[in-house]
C-alpha atoms as a PDB file:
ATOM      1  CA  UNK A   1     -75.603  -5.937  -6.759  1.00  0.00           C
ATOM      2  CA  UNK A   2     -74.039  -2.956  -8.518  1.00  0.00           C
ATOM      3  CA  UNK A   3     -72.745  -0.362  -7.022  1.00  0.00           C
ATOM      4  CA  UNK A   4     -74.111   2.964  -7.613  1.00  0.00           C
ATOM      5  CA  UNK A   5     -72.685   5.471 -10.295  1.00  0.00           C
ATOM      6  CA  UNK A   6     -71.331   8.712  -8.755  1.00  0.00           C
ATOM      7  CA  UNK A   7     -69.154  10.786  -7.290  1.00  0.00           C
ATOM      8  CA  UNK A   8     -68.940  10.539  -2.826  1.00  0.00           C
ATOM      9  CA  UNK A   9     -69.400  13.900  -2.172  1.00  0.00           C
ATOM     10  CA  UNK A  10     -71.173  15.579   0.403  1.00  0.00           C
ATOM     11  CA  UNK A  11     -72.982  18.517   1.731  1.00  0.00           C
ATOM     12  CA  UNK A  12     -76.090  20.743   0.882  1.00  0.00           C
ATOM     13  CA  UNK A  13     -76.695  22.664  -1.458  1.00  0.00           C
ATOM     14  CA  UNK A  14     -79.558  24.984  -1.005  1.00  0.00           C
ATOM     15  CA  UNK A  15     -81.803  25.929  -4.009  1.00  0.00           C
ATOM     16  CA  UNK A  16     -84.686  28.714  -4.415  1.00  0.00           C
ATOM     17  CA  UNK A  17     -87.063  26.387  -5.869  1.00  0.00           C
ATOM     18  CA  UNK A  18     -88.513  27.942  -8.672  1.00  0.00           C
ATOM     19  CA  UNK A  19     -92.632  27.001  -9.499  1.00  0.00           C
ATOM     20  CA  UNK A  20     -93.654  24.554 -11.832  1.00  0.00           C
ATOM     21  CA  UNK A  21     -91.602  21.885 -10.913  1.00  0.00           C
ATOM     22  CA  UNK A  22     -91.557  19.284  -8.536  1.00  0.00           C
ATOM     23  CA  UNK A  23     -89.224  18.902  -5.503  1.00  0.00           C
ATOM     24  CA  UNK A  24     -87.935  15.428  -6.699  1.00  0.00           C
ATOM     25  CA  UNK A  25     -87.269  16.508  -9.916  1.00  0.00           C
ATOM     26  CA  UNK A  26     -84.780  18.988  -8.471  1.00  0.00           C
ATOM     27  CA  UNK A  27     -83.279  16.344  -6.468  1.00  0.00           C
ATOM     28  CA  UNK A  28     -82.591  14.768  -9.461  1.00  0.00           C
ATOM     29  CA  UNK A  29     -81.411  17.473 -11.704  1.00  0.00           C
ATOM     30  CA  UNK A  30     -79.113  18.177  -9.050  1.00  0.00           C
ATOM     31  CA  UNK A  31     -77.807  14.353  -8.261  1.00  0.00           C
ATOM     32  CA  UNK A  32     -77.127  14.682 -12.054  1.00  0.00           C
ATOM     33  CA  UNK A  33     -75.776  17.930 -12.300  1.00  0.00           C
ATOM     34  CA  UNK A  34     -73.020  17.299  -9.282  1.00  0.00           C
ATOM     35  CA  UNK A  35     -72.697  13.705 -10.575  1.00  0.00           C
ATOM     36  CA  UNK A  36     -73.491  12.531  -7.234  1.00  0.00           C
ATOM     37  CA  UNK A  37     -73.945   8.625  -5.857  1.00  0.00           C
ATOM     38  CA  UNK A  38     -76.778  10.064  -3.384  1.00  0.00           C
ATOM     39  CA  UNK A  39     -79.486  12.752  -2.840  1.00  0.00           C
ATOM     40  CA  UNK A  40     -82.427  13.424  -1.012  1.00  0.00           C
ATOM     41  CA  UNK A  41     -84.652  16.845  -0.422  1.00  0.00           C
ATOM     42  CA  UNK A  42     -85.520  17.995   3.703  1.00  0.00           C
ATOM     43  CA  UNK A  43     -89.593  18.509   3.372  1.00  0.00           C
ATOM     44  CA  UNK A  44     -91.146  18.538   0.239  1.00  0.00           C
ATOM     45  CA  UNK A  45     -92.676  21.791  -1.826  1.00  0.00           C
ATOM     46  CA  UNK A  46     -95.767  21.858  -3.888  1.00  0.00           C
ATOM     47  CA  UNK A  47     -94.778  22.136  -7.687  1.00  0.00           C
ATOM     48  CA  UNK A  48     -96.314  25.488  -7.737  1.00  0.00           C
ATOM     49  CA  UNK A  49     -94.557  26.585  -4.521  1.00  0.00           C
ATOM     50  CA  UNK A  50     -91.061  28.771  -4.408  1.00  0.00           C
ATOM     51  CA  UNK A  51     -88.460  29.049  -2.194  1.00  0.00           C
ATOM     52  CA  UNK A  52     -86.062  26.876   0.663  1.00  0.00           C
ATOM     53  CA  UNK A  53     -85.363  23.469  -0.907  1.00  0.00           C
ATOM     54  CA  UNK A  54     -82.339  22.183   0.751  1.00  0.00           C
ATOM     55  CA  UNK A  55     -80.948  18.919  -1.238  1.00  0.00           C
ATOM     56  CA  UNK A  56     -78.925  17.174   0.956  1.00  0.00           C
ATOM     57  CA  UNK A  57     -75.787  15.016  -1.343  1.00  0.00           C
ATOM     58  CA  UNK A  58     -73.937  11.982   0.302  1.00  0.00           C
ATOM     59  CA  UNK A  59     -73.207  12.034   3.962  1.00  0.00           C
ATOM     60  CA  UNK A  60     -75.779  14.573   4.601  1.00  0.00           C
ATOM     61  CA  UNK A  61     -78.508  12.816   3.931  1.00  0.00           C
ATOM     62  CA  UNK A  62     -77.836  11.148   7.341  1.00  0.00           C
ATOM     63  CA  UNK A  63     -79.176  14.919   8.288  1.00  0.00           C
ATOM     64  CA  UNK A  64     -82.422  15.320   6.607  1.00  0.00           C
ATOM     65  CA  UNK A  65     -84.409  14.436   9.873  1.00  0.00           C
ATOM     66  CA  UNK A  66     -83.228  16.961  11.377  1.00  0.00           C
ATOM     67  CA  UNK A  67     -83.897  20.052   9.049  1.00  0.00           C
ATOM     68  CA  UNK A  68     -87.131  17.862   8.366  1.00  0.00           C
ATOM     69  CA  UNK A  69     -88.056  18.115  12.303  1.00  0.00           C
ATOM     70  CA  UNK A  70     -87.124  21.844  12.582  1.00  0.00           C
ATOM     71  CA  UNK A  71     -88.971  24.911  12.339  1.00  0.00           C
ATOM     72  CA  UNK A  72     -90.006  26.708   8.331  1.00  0.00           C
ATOM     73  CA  UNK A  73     -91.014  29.858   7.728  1.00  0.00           C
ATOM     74  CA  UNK A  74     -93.747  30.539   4.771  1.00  0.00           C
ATOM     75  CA  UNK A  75     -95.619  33.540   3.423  1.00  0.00           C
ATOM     76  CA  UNK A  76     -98.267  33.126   0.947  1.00  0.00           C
ATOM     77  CA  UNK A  77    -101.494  34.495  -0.491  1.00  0.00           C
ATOM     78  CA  UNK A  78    -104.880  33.245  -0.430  1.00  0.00           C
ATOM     79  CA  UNK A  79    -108.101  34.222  -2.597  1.00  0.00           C
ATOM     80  CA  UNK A  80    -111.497  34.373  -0.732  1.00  0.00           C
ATOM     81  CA  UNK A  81    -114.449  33.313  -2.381  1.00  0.00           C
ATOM     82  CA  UNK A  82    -113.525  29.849  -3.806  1.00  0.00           C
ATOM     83  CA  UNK A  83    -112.745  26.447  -2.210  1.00  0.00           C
ATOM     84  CA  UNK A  84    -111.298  24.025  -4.838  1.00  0.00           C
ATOM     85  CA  UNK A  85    -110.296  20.742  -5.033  1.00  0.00           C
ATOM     86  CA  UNK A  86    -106.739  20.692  -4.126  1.00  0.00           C
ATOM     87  CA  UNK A  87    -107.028  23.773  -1.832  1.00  0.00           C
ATOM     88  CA  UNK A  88    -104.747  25.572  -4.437  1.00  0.00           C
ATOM     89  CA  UNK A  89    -105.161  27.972  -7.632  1.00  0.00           C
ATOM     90  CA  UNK A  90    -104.292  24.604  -9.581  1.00  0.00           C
ATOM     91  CA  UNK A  91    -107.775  22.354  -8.283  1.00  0.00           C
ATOM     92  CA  UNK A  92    -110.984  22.939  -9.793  1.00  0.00           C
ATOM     93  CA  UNK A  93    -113.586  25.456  -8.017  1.00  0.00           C
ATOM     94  CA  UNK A  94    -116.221  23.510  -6.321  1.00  0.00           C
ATOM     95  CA  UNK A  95    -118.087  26.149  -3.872  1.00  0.00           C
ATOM     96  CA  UNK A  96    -118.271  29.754  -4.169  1.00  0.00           C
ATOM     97  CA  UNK A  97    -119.311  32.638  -1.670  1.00  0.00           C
ATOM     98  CA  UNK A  98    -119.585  36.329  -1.987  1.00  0.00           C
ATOM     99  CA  UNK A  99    -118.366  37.164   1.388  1.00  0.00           C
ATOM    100  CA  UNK A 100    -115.401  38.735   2.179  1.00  0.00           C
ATOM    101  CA  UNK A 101    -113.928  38.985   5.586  1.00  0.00           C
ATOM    102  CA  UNK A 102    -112.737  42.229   7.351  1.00  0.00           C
ATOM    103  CA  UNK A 103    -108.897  42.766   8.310  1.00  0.00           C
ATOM    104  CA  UNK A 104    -110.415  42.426  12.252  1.00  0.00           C
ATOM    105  CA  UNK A 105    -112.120  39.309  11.257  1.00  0.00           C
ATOM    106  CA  UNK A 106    -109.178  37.371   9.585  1.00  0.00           C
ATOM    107  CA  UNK A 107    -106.810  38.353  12.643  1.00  0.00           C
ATOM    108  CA  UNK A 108    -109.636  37.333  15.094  1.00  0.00           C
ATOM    109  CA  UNK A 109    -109.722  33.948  13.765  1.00  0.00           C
ATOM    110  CA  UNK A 110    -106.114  33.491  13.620  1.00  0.00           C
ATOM    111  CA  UNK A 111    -105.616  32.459  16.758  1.00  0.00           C
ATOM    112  CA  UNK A 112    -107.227  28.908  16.164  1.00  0.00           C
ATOM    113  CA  UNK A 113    -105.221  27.662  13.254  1.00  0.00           C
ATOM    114  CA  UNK A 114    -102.073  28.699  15.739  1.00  0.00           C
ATOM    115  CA  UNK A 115    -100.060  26.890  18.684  1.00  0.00           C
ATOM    116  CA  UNK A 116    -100.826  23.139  18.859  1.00  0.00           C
ATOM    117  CA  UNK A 117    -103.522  22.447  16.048  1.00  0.00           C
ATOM    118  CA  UNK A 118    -105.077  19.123  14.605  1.00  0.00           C
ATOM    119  CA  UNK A 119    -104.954  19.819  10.910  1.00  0.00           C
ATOM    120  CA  UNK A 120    -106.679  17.443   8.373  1.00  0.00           C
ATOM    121  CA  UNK A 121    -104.723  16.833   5.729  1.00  0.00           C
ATOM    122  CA  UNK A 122    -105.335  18.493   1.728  1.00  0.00           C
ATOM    123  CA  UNK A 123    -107.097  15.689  -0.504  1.00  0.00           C
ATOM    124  CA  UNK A 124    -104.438  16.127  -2.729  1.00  0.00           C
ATOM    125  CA  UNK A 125    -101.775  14.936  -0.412  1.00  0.00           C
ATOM    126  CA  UNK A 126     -98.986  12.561   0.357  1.00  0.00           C
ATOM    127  CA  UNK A 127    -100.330  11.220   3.016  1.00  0.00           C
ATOM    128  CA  UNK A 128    -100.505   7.450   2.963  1.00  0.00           C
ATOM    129  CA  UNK A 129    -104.320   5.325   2.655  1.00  0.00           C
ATOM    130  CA  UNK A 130    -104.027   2.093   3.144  1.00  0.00           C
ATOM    131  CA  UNK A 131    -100.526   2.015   1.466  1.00  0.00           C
ATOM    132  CA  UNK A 132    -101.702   4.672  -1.566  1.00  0.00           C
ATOM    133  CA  UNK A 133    -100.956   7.973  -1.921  1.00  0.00           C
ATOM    134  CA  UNK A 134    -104.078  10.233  -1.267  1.00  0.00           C
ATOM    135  CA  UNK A 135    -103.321  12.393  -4.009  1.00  0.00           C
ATOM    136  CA  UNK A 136    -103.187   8.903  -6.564  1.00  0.00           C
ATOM    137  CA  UNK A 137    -106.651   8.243  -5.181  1.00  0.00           C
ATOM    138  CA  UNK A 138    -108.194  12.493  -5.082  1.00  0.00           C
ATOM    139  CA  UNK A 139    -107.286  11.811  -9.083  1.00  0.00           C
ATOM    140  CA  UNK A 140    -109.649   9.193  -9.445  1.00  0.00           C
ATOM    141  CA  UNK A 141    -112.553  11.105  -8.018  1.00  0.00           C
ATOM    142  CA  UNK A 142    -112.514   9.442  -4.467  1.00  0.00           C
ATOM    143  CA  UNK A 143    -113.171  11.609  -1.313  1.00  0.00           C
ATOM    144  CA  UNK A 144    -111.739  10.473   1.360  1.00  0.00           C
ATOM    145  CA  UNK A 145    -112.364  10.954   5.253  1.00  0.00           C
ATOM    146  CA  UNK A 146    -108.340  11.445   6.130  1.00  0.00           C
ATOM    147  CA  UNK A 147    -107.418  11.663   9.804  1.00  0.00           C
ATOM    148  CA  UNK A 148    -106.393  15.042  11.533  1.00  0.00           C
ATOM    149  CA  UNK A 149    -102.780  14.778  12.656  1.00  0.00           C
ATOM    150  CA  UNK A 150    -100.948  17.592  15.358  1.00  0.00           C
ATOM    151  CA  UNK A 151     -99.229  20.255  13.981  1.00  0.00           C
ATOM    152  CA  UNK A 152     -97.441  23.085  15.664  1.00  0.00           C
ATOM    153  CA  UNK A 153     -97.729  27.006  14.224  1.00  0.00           C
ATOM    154  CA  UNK A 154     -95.790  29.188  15.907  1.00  0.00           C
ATOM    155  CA  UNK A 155     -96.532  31.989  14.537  1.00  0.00           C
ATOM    156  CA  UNK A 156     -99.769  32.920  11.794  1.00  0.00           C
ATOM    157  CA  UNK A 157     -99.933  36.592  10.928  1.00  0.00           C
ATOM    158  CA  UNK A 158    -101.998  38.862   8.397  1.00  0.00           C
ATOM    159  CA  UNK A 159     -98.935  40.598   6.689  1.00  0.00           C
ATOM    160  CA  UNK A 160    -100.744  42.163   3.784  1.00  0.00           C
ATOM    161  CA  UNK A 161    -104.276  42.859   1.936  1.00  0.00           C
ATOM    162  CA  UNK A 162    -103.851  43.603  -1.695  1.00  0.00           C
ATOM    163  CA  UNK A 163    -107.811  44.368  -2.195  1.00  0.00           C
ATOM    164  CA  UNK A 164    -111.119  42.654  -0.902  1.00  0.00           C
ATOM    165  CA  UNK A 165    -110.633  39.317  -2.521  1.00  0.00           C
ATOM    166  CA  UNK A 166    -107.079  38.227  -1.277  1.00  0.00           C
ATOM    167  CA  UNK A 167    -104.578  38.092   2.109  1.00  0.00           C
ATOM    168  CA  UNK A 168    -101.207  37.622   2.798  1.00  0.00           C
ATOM    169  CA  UNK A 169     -99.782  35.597   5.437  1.00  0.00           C
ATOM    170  CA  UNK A 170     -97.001  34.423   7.022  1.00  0.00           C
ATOM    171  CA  UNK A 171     -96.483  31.250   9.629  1.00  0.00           C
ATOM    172  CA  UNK A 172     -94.067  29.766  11.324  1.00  0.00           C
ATOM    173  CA  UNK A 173     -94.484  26.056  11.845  1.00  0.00           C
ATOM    174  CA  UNK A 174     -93.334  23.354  12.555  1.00  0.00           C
ATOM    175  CA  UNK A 175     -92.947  19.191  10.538  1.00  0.00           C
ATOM    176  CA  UNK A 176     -95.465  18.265   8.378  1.00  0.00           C
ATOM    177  CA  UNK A 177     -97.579  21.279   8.288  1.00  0.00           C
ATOM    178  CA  UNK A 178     -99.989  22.508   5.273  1.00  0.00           C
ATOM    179  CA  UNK A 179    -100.323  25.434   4.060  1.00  0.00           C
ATOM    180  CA  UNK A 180    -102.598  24.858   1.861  1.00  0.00           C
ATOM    181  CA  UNK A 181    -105.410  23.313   4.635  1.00  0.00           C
ATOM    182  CA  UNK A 182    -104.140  26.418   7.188  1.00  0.00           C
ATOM    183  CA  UNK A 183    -106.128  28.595   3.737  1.00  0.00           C
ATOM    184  CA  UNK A 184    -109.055  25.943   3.342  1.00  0.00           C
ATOM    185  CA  UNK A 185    -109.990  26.174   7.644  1.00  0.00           C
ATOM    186  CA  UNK A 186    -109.208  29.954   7.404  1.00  0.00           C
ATOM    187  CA  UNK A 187    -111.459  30.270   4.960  1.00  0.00           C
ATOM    188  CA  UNK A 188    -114.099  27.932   6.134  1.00  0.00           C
ATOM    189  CA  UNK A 189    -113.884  29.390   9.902  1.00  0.00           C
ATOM    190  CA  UNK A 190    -114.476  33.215   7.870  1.00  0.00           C
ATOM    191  CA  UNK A 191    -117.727  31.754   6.288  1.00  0.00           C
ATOM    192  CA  UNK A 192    -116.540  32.549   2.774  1.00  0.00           C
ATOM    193  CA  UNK A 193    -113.894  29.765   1.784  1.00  0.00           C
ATOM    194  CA  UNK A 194    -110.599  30.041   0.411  1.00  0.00           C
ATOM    195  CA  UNK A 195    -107.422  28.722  -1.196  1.00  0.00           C
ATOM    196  CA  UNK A 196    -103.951  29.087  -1.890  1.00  0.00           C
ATOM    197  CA  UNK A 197    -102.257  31.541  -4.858  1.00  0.00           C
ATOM    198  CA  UNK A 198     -99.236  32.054  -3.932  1.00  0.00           C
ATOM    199  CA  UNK A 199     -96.760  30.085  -1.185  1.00  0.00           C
ATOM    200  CA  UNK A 200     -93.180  30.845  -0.764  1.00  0.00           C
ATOM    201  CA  UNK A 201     -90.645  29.213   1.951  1.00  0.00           C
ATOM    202  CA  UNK A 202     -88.172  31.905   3.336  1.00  0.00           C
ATOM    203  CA  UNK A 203     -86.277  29.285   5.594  1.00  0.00           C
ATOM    204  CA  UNK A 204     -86.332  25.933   6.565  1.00  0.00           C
ATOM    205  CA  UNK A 205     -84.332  25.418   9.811  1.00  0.00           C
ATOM    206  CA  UNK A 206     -80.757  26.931   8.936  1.00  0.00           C
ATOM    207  CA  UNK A 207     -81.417  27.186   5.503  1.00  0.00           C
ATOM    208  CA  UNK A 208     -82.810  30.395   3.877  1.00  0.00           C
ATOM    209  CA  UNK A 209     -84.008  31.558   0.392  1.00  0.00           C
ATOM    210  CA  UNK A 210     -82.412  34.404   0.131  1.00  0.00           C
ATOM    211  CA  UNK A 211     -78.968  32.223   0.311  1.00  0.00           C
ATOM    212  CA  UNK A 212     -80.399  29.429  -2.276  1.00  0.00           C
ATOM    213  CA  UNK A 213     -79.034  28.868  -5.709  1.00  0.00           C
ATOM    214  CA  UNK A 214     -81.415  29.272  -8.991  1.00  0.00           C
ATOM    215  CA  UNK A 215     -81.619  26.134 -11.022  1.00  0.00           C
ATOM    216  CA  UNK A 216     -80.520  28.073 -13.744  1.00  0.00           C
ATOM    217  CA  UNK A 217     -77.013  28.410 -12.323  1.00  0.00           C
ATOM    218  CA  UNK A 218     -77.336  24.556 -11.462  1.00  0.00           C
ATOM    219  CA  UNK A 219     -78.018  23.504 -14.477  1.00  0.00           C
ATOM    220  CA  UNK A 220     -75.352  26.408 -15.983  1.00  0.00           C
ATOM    221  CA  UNK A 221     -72.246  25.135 -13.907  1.00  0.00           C
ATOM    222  CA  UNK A 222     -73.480  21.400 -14.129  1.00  0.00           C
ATOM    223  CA  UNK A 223     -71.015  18.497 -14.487  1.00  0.00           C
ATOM    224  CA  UNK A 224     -68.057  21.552 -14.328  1.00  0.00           C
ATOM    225  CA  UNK A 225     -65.290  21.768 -11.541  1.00  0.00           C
ATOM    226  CA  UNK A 226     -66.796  24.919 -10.315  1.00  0.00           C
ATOM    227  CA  UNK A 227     -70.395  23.505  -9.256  1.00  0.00           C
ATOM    228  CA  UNK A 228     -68.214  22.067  -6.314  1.00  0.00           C
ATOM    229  CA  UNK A 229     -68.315  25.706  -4.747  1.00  0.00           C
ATOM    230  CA  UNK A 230     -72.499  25.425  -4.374  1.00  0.00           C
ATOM    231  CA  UNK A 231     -71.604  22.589  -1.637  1.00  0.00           C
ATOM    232  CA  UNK A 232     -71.925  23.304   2.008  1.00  0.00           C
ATOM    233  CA  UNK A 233     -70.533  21.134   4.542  1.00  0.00           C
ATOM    234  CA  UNK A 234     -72.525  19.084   5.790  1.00  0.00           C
ATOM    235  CA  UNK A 235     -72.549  20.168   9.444  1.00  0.00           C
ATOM    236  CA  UNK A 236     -74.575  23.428   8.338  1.00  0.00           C
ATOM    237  CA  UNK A 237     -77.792  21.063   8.122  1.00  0.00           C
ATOM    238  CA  UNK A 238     -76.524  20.364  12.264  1.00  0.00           C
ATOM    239  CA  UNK A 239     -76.592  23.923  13.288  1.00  0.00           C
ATOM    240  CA  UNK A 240     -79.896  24.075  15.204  1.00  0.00           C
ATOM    241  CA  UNK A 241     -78.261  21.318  17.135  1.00  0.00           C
ATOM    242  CA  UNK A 242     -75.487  21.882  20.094  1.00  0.00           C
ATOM    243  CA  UNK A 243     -71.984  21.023  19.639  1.00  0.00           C
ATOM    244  CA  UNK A 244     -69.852  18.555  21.315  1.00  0.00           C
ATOM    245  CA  UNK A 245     -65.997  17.834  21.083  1.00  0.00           C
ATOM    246  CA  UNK A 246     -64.919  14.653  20.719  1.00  0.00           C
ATOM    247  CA  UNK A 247     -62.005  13.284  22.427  1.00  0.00           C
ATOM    248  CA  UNK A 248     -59.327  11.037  20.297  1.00  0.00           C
ATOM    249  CA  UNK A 249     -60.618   8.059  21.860  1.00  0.00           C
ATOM    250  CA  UNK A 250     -64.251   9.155  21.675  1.00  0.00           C
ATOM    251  CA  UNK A 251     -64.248   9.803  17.910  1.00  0.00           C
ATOM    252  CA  UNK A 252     -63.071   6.293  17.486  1.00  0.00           C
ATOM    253  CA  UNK A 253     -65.447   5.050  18.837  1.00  0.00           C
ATOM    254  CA  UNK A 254     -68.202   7.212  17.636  1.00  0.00           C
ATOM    255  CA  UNK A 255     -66.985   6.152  14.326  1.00  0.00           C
ATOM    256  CA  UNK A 256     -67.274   2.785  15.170  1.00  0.00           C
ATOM    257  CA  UNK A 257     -70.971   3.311  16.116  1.00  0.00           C
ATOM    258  CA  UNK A 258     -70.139   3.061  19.634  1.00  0.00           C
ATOM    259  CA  UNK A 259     -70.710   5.780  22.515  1.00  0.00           C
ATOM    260  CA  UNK A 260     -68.134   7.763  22.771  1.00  0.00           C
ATOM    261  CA  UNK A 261     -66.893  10.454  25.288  1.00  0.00           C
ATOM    262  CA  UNK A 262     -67.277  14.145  24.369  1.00  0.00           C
ATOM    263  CA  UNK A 263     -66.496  17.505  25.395  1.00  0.00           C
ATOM    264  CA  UNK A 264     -69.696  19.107  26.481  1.00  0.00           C
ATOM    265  CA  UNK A 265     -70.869  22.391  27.622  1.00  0.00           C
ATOM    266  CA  UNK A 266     -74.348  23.979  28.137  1.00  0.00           C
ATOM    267  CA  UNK A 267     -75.729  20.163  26.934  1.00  0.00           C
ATOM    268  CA  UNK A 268     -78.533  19.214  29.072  1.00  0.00           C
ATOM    269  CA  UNK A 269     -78.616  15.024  29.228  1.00  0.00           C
ATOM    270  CA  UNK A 270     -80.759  13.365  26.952  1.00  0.00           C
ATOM    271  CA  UNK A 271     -80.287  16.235  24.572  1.00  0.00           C
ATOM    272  CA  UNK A 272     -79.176  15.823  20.792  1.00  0.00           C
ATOM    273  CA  UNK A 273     -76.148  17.127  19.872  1.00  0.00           C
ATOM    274  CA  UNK A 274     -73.267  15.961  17.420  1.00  0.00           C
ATOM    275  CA  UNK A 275     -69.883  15.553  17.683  1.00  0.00           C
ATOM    276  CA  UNK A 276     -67.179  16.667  16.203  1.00  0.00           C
ATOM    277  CA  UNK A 277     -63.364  15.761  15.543  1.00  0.00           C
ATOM    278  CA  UNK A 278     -60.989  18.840  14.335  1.00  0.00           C
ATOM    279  CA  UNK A 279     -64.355  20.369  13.360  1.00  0.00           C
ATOM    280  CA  UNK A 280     -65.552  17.563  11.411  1.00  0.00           C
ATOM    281  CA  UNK A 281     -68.525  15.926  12.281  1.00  0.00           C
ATOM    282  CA  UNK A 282     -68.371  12.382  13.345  1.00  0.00           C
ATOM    283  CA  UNK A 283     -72.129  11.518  14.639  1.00  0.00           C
ATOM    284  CA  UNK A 284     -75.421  12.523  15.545  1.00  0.00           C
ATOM    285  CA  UNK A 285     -76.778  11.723  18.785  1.00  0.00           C
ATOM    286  CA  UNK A 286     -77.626  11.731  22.247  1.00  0.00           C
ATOM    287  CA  UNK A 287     -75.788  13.187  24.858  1.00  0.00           C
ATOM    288  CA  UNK A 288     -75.766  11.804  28.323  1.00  0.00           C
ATOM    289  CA  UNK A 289     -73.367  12.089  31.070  1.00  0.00           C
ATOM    290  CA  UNK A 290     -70.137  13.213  28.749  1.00  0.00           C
ATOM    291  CA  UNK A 291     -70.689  10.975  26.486  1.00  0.00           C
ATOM    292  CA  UNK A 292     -72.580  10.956  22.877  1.00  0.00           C
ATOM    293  CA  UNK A 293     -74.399   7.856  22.039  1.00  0.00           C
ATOM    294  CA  UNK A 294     -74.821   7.891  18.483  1.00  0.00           C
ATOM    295  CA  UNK A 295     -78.336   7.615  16.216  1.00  0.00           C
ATOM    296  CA  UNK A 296     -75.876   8.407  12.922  1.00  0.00           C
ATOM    297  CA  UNK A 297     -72.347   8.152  12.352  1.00  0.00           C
ATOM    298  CA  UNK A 298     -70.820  10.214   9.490  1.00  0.00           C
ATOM    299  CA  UNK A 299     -68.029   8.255   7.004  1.00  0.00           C
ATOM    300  CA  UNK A 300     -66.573  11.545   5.854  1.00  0.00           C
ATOM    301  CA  UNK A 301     -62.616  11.718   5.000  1.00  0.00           C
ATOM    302  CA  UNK A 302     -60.514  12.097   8.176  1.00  0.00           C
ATOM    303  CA  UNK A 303     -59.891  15.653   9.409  1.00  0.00           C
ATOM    304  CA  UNK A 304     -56.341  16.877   8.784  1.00  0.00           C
ATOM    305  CA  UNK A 305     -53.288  15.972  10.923  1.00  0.00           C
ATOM    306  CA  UNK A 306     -52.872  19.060  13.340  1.00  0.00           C
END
């Protein structure tokens, strides 16, 4: 087999996804850009969405799951009066009401789309039926009955109301939520239907938009020395997670994909946490009675001689 073309870097590098593009073709504008052997995106954005896209390059993919399984932030608009096909301003219309809701009545019905919620998923997904993507089989025309799956919203709240025919929102949530069906039951609970206009992510775990790169300057610095400087290490995607020291003998073994025995405080047992070596990090894991037993181990280049 041949081995893949590419530079073994890695790290994240953050990007404030612009609309109109797709997340994988960002992960591959930027696996081309840093020259890099391997790269993979931490929860996917709509094409017409903006914001948080954190590309994970080398190493770091090892972290996705993680930034994948942690909580995102989102603030978007919906229009009132239209329910289309893909629950976005991009589907075709295919019910109409004049109602529009009060300010009272949207923030009385918040409370239902919030907490722990079964949400069905958009026809136009990615969900998976019987091995094809919904969103292959929505273009065909077929309407499918797709199963409601548990979703947690922290937080749903009416942050805005341009005029009569539009809201702005913001919620907190947590893996494999969508917006776009928290707009559809919104506007289905209001009796007057609705969709998405405008979605945004402001953060995605650790990750926030206000920190993210442009594509332009991607694309401007591309295949330079300097794009090196985007890169963060790769232990930012590990932040949400405690900290644990390894000892000289643990890290060996960590690396070795063996449990290994770590300094620990404030760690409950049985909760994840990664280790580190000279403030490199060595493995993802579990931690249980001062040791970490390891889910990932890192191959990044030795720490430093102290």
């Amino acid at each position: 087999m041949a081995r893949k073309k590419g530079r073994d870097l890695s790290g994240w590098v953050v990007v404030d996804k612009p609309a109109g593009i797709t997340s994988t073709a960002v992960v591959n504008k930027l696996r081309w850009a840093f020259d890099a052997k391997k790269a993979g995106h931490a929860g996917t954005l709509d094409p017409q969405a903006t914001g948080v896209l954190a590309v994970a390059l080398g190493e770091a993919t090892k972290t996705v799951p993680y930034i994948t399984d942690a909580l995102k932030c989102y603030r978007f608009t919906i229009r009132f009066g239209a329910a289309t096909d893909t629950d976005d301003a991009e589907g075709t219309v295919i019910a109409t009401s004049d109602l529009r809701p009060s300010d009272d009545a949207i923030r009385a019905a918040l409370p239902a789309l919030s907490g722990q919620i079964m949400q069905v998923p958009p026809q136009f997904s990615a969900v998976k039926v019987e091995g094809e993507r919904a969103y292959a089989l929505a273009r065909e025309g077929e309407v499918m009955d797709l199963a409601a799956r548990p979703l947690w919203v922290e937080s749903l709240d009416l942050t805005g109301r341009p005029d009569a025919d539009h809201a702005e929102l913001e919620m907190v949530c947590g893996k494999g939520g969508y917006v776009r069906a928290i707009a559809r039951d919104l506007g289905r609970a209001l009796g007057c239907l609705a969709h998405v206009t405008v979605l945004r992510r402001e953060w995605s775990g650790p990750f926030e938009a206000k920190d993210g790169v442009s594509l332009a300057r991607i694309e401007e610095l591309a295949r330079s020395p300097e794009i090196d400087a985007l890169l963060l290490p790769l232990e930012v995607g590990l932040a949400d997670l405690p900290e644990v020291r390894a000892t000289p003998e643990g890290a060996a073994r960590l690396r070795n994909g063996n449990p290994g025995m770590v300094i620990a405080e404030g760690v409950e047992y049985g909760e994840p946490a990664w280790a580190s070596d000279k403030g490199r990090a060595v493995a993802v894991g579990i931690y249980r009675a001062g040791e970490l037993h390891p889910a990932r181990v890192f191959n990044l280049p030795a720490p430093a001689a102290r």
